[in-house]
PDB file of N, CA and C in Angstrom:
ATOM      1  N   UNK A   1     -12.277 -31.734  31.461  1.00  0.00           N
ATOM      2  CA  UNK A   1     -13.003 -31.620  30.207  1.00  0.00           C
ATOM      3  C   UNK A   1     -13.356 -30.160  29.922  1.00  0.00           C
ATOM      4  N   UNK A   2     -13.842 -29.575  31.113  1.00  0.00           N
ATOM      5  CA  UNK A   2     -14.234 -28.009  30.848  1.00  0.00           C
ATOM      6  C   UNK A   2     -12.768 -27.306  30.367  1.00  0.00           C
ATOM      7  N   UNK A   3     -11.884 -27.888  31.011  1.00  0.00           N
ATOM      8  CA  UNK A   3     -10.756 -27.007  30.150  1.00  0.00           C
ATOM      9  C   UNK A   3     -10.348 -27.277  28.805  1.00  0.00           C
ATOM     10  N   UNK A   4     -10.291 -28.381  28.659  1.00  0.00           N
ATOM     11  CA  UNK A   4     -10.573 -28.554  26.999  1.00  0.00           C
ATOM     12  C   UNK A   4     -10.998 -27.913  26.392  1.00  0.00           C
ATOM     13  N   UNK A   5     -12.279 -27.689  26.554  1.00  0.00           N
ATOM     14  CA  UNK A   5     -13.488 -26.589  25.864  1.00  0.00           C
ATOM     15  C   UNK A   5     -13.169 -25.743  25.735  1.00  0.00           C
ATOM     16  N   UNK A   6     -12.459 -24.915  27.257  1.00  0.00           N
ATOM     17  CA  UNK A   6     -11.909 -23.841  26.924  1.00  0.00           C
ATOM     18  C   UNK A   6     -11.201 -23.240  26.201  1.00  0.00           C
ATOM     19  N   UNK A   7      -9.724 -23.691  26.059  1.00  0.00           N
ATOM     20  CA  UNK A   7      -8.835 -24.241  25.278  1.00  0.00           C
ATOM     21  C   UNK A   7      -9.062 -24.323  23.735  1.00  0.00           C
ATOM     22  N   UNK A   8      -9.994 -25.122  23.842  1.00  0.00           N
ATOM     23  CA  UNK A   8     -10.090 -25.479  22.246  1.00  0.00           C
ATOM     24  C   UNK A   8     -11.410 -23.822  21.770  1.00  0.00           C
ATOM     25  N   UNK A   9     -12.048 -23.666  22.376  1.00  0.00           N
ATOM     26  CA  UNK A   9     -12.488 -22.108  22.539  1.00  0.00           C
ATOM     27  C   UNK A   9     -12.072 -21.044  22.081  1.00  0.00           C
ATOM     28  N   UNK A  10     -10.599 -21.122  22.953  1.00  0.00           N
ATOM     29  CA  UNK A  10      -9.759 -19.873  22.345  1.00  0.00           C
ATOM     30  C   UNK A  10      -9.178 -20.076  21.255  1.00  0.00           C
ATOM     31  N   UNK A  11      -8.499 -20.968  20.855  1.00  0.00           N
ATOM     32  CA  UNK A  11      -7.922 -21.705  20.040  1.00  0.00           C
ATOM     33  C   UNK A  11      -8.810 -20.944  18.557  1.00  0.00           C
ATOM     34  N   UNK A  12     -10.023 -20.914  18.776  1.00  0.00           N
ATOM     35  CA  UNK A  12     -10.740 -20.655  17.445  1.00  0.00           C
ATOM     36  C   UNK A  12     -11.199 -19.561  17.606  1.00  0.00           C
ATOM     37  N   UNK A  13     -11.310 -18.862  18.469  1.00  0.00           N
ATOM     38  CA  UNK A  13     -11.313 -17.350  18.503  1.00  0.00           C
ATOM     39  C   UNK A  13     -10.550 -16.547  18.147  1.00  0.00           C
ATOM     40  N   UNK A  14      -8.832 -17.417  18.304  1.00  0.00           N
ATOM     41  CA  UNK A  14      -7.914 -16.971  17.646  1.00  0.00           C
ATOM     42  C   UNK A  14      -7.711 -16.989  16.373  1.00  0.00           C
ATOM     43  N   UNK A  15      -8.079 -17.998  16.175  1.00  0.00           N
ATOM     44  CA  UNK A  15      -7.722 -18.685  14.431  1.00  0.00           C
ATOM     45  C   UNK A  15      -8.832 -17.520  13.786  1.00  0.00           C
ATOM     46  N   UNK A  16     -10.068 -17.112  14.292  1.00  0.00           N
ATOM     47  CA  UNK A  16     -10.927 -16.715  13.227  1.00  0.00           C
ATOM     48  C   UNK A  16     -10.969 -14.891  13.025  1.00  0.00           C
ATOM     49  N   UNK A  17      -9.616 -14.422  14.267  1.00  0.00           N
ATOM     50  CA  UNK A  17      -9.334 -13.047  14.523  1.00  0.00           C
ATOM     51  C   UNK A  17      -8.723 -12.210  12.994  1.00  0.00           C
ATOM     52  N   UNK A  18      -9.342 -11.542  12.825  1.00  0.00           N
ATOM     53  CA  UNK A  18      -7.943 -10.912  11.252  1.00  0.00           C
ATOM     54  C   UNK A  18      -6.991 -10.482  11.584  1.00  0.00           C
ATOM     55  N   UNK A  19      -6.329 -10.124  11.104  1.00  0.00           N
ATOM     56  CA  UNK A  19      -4.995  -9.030  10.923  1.00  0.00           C
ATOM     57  C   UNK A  19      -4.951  -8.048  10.080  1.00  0.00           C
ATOM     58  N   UNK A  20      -4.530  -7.037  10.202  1.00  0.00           N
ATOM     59  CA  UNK A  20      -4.895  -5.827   9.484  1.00  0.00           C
ATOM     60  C   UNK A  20      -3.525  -5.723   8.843  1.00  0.00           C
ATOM     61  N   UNK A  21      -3.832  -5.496   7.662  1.00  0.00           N
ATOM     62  CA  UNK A  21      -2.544  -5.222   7.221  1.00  0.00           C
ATOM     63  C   UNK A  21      -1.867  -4.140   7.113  1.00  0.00           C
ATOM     64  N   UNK A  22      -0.559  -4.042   7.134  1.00  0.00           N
ATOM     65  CA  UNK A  22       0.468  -3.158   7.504  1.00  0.00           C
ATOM     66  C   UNK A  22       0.905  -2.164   6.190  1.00  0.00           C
ATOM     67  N   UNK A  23       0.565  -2.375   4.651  1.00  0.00           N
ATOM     68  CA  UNK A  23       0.961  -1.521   3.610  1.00  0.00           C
ATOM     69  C   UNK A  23      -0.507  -1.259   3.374  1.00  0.00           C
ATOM     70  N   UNK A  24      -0.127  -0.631   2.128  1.00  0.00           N
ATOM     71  CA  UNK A  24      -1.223   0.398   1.409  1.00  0.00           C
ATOM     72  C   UNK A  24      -1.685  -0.134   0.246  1.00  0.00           C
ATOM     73  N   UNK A  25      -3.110  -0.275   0.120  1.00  0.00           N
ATOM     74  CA  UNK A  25      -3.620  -1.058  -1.056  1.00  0.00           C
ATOM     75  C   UNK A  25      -2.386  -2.542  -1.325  1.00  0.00           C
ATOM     76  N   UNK A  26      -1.586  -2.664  -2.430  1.00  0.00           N
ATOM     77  CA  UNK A  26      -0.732  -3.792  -3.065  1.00  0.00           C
ATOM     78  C   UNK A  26       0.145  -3.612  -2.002  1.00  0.00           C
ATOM     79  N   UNK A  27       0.738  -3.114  -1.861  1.00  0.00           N
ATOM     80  CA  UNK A  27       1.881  -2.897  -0.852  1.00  0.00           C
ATOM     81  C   UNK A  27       2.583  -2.528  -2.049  1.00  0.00           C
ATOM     82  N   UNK A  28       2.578  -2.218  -3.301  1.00  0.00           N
ATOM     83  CA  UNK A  28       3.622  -1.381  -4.104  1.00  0.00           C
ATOM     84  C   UNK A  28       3.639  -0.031  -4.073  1.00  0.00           C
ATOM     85  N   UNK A  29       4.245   0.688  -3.341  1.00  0.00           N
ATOM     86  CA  UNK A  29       5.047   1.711  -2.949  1.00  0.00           C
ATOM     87  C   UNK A  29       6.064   2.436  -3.051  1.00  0.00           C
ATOM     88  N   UNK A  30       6.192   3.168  -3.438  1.00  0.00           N
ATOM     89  CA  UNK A  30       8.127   3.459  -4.009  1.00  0.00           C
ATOM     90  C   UNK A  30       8.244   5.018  -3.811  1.00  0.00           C
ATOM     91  N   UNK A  31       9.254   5.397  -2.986  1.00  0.00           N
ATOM     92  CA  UNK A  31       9.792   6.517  -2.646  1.00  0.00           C
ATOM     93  C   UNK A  31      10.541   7.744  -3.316  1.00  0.00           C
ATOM     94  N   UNK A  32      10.866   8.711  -3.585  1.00  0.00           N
ATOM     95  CA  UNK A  32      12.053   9.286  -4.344  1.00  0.00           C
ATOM     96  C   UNK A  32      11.788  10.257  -3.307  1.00  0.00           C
ATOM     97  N   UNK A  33      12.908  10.861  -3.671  1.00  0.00           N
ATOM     98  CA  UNK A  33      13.759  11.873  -3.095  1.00  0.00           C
ATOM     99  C   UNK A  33      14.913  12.655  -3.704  1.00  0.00           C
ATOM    100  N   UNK A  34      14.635  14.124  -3.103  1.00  0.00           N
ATOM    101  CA  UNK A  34      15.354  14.994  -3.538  1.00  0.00           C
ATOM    102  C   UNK A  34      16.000  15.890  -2.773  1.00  0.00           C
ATOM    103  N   UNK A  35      16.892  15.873  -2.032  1.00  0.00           N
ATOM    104  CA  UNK A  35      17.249  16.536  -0.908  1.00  0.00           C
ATOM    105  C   UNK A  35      16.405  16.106   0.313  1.00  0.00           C
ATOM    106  N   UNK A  36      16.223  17.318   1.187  1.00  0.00           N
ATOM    107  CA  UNK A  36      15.213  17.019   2.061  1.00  0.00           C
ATOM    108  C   UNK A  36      13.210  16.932   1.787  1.00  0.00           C
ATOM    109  N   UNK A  37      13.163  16.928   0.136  1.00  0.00           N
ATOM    110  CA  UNK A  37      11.982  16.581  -0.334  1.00  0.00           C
ATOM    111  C   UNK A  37      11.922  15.229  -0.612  1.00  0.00           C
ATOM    112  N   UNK A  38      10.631  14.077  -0.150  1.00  0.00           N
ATOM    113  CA  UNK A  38      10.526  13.363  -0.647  1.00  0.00           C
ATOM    114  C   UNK A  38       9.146  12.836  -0.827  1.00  0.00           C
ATOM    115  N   UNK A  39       8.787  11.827  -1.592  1.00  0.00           N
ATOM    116  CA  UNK A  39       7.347  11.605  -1.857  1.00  0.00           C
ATOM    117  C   UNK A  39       7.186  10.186  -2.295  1.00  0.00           C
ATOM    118  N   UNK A  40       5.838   9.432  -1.549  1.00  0.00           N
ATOM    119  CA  UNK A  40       5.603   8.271  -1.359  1.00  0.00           C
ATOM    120  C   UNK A  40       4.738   7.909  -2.845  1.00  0.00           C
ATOM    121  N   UNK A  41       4.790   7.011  -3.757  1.00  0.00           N
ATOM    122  CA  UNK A  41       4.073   6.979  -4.710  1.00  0.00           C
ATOM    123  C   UNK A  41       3.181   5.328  -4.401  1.00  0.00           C
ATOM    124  N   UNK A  42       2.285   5.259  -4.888  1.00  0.00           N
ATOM    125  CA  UNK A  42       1.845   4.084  -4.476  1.00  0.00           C
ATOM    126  C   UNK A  42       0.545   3.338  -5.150  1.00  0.00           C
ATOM    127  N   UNK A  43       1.112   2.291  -6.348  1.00  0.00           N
ATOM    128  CA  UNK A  43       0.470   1.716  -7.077  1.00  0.00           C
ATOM    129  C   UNK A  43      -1.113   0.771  -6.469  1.00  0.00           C
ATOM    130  N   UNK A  44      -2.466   1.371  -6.419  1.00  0.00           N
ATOM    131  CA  UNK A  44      -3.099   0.912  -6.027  1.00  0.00           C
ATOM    132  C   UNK A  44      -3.417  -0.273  -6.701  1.00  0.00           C
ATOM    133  N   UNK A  45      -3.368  -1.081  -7.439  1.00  0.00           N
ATOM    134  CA  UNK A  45      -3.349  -2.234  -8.216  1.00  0.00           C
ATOM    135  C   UNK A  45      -4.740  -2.319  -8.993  1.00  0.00           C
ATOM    136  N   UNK A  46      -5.773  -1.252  -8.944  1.00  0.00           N
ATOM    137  CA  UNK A  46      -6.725  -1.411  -9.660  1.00  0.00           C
ATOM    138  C   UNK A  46      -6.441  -0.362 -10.557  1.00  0.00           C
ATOM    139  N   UNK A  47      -5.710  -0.016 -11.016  1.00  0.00           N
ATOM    140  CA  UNK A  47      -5.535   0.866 -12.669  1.00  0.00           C
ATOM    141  C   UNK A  47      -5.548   2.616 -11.901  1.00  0.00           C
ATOM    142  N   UNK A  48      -5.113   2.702 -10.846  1.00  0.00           N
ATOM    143  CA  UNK A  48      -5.136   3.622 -10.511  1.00  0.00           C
ATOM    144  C   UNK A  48      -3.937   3.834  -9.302  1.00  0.00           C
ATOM    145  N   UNK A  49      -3.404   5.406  -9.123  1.00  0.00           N
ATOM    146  CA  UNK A  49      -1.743   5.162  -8.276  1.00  0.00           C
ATOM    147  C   UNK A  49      -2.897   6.369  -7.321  1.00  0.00           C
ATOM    148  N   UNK A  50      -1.514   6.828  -6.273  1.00  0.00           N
ATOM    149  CA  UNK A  50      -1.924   7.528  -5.392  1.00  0.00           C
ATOM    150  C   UNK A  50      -0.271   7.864  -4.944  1.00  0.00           C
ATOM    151  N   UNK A  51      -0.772   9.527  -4.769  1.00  0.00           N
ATOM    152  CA  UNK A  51       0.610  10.487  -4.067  1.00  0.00           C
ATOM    153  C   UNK A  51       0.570  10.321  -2.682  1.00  0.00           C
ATOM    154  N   UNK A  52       1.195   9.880  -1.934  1.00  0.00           N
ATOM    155  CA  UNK A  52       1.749  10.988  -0.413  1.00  0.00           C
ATOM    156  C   UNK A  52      -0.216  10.260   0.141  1.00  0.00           C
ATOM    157  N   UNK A  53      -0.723   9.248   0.070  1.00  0.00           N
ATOM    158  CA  UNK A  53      -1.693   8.824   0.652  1.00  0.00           C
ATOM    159  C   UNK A  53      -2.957   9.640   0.052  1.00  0.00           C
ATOM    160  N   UNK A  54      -2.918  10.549  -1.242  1.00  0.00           N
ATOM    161  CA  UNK A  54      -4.111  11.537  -1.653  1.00  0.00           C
ATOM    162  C   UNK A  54      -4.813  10.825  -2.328  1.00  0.00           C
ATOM    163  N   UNK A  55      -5.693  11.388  -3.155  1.00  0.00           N
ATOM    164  CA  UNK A  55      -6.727  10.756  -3.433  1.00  0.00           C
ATOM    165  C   UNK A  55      -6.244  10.082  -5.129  1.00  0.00           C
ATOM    166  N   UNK A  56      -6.471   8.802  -5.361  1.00  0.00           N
ATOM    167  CA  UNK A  56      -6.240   8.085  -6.087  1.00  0.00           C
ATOM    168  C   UNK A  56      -6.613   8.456  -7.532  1.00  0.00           C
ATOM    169  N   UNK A  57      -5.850   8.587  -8.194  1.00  0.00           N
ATOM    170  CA  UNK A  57      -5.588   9.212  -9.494  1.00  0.00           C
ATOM    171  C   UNK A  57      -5.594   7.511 -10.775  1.00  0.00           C
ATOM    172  N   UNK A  58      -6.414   8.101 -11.872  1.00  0.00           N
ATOM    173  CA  UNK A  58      -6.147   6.986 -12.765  1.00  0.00           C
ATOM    174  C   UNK A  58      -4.745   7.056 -13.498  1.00  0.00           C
ATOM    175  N   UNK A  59      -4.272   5.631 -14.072  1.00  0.00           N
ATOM    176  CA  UNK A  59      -3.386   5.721 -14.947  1.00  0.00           C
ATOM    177  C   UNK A  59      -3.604   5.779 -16.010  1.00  0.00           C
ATOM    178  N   UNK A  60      -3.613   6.931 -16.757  1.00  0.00           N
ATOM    179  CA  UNK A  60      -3.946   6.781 -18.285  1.00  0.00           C
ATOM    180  C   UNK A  60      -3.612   5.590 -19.184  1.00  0.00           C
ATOM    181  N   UNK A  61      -4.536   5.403 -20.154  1.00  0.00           N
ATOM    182  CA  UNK A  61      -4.501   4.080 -21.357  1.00  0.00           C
ATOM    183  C   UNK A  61      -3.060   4.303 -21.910  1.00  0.00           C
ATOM    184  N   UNK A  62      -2.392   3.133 -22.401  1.00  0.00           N
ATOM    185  CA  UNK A  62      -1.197   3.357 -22.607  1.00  0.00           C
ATOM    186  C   UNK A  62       0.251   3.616 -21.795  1.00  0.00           C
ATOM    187  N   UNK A  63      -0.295   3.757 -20.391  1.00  0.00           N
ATOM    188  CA  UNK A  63       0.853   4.229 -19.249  1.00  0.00           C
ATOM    189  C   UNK A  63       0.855   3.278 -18.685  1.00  0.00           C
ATOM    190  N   UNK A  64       1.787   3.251 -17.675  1.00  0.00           N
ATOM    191  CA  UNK A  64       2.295   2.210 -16.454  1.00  0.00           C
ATOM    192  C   UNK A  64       2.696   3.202 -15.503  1.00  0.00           C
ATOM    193  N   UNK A  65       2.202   2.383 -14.159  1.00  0.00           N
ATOM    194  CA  UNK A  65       2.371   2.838 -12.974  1.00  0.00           C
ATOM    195  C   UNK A  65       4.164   3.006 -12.984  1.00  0.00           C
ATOM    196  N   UNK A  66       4.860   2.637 -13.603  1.00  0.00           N
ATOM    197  CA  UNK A  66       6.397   3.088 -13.526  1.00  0.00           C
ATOM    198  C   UNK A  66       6.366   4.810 -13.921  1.00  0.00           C
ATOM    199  N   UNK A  67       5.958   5.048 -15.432  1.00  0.00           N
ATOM    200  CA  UNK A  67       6.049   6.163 -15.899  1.00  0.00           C
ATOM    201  C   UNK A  67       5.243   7.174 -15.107  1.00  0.00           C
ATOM    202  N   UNK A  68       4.496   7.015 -14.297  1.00  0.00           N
ATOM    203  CA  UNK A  68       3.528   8.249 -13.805  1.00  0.00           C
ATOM    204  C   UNK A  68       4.282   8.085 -12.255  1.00  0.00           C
ATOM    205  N   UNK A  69       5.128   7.227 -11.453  1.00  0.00           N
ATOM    206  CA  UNK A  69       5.913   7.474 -10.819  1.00  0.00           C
ATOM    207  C   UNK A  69       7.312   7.943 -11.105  1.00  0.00           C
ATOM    208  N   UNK A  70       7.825   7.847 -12.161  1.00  0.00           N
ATOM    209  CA  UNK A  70       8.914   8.725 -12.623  1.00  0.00           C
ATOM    210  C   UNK A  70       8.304   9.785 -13.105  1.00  0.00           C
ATOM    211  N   UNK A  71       6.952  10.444 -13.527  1.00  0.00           N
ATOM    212  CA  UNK A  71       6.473  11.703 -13.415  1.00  0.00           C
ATOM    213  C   UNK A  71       6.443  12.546 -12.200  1.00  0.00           C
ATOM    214  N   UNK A  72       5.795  11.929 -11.548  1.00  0.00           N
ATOM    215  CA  UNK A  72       5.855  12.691 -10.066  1.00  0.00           C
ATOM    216  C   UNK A  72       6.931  12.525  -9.446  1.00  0.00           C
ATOM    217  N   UNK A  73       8.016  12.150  -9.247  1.00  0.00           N
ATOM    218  CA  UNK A  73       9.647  12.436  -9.117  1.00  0.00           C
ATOM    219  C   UNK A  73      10.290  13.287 -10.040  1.00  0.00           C
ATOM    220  N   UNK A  74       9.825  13.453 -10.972  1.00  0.00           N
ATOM    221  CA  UNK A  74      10.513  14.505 -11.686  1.00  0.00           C
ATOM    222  C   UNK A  74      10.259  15.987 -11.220  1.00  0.00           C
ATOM    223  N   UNK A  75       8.810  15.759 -10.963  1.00  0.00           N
ATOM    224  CA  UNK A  75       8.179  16.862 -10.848  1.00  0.00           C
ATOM    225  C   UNK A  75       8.779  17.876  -9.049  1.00  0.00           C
ATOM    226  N   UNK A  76       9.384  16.613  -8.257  1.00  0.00           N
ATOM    227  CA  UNK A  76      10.418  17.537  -7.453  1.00  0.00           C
ATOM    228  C   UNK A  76      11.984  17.580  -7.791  1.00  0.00           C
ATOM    229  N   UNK A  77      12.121  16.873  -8.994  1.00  0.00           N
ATOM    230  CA  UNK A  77      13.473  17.267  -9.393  1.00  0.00           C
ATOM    231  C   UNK A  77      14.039  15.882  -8.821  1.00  0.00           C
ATOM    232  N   UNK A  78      13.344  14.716  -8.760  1.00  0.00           N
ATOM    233  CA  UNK A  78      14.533  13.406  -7.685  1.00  0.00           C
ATOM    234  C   UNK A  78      14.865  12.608  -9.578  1.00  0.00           C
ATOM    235  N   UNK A  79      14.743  13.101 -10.267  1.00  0.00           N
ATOM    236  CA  UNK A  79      14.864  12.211 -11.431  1.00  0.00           C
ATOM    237  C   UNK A  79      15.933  12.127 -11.993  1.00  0.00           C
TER     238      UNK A  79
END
């Protein structure tokens, strides 16, 4: 019986453990590249993106996280 307990013990110690997740904010992310330059862009999903992990920038009214990531790819020439 005590092993039962046990058992069923871990069982829910496990179940109630988190997991950390493995992407960044949404996990929408998107890369470009230009030679040996490249740069991580990354749609934080609250109305705001982020470069290379920096500090989170808004998307202006009227924009989409597409166009301000084809901005900053342009801006090393991967466009």
């Amino acid at each position: 019986m005590k092993n039962l307990m046990y058992v069923a013990v871990c069982i829910l110690v496990l179940s109630l453990t988190a997991c950390g997740s493995d992407d960044d904010g949404n996990g929408n992310c998107r890369t470009c590249s230009n030679g040996p330059v490249s740069i991580e862009v990354c749609d934080n999903g609250d109305g705001t993106f982020s470069i290379e992990g920096g500090a989170a920038q808004d998307i202006p009214d009227g924009s989409t996280f597409d166009e301000q990531f084809n901005a900053a790819c342009a801006q090393i020439g991967a466009n």
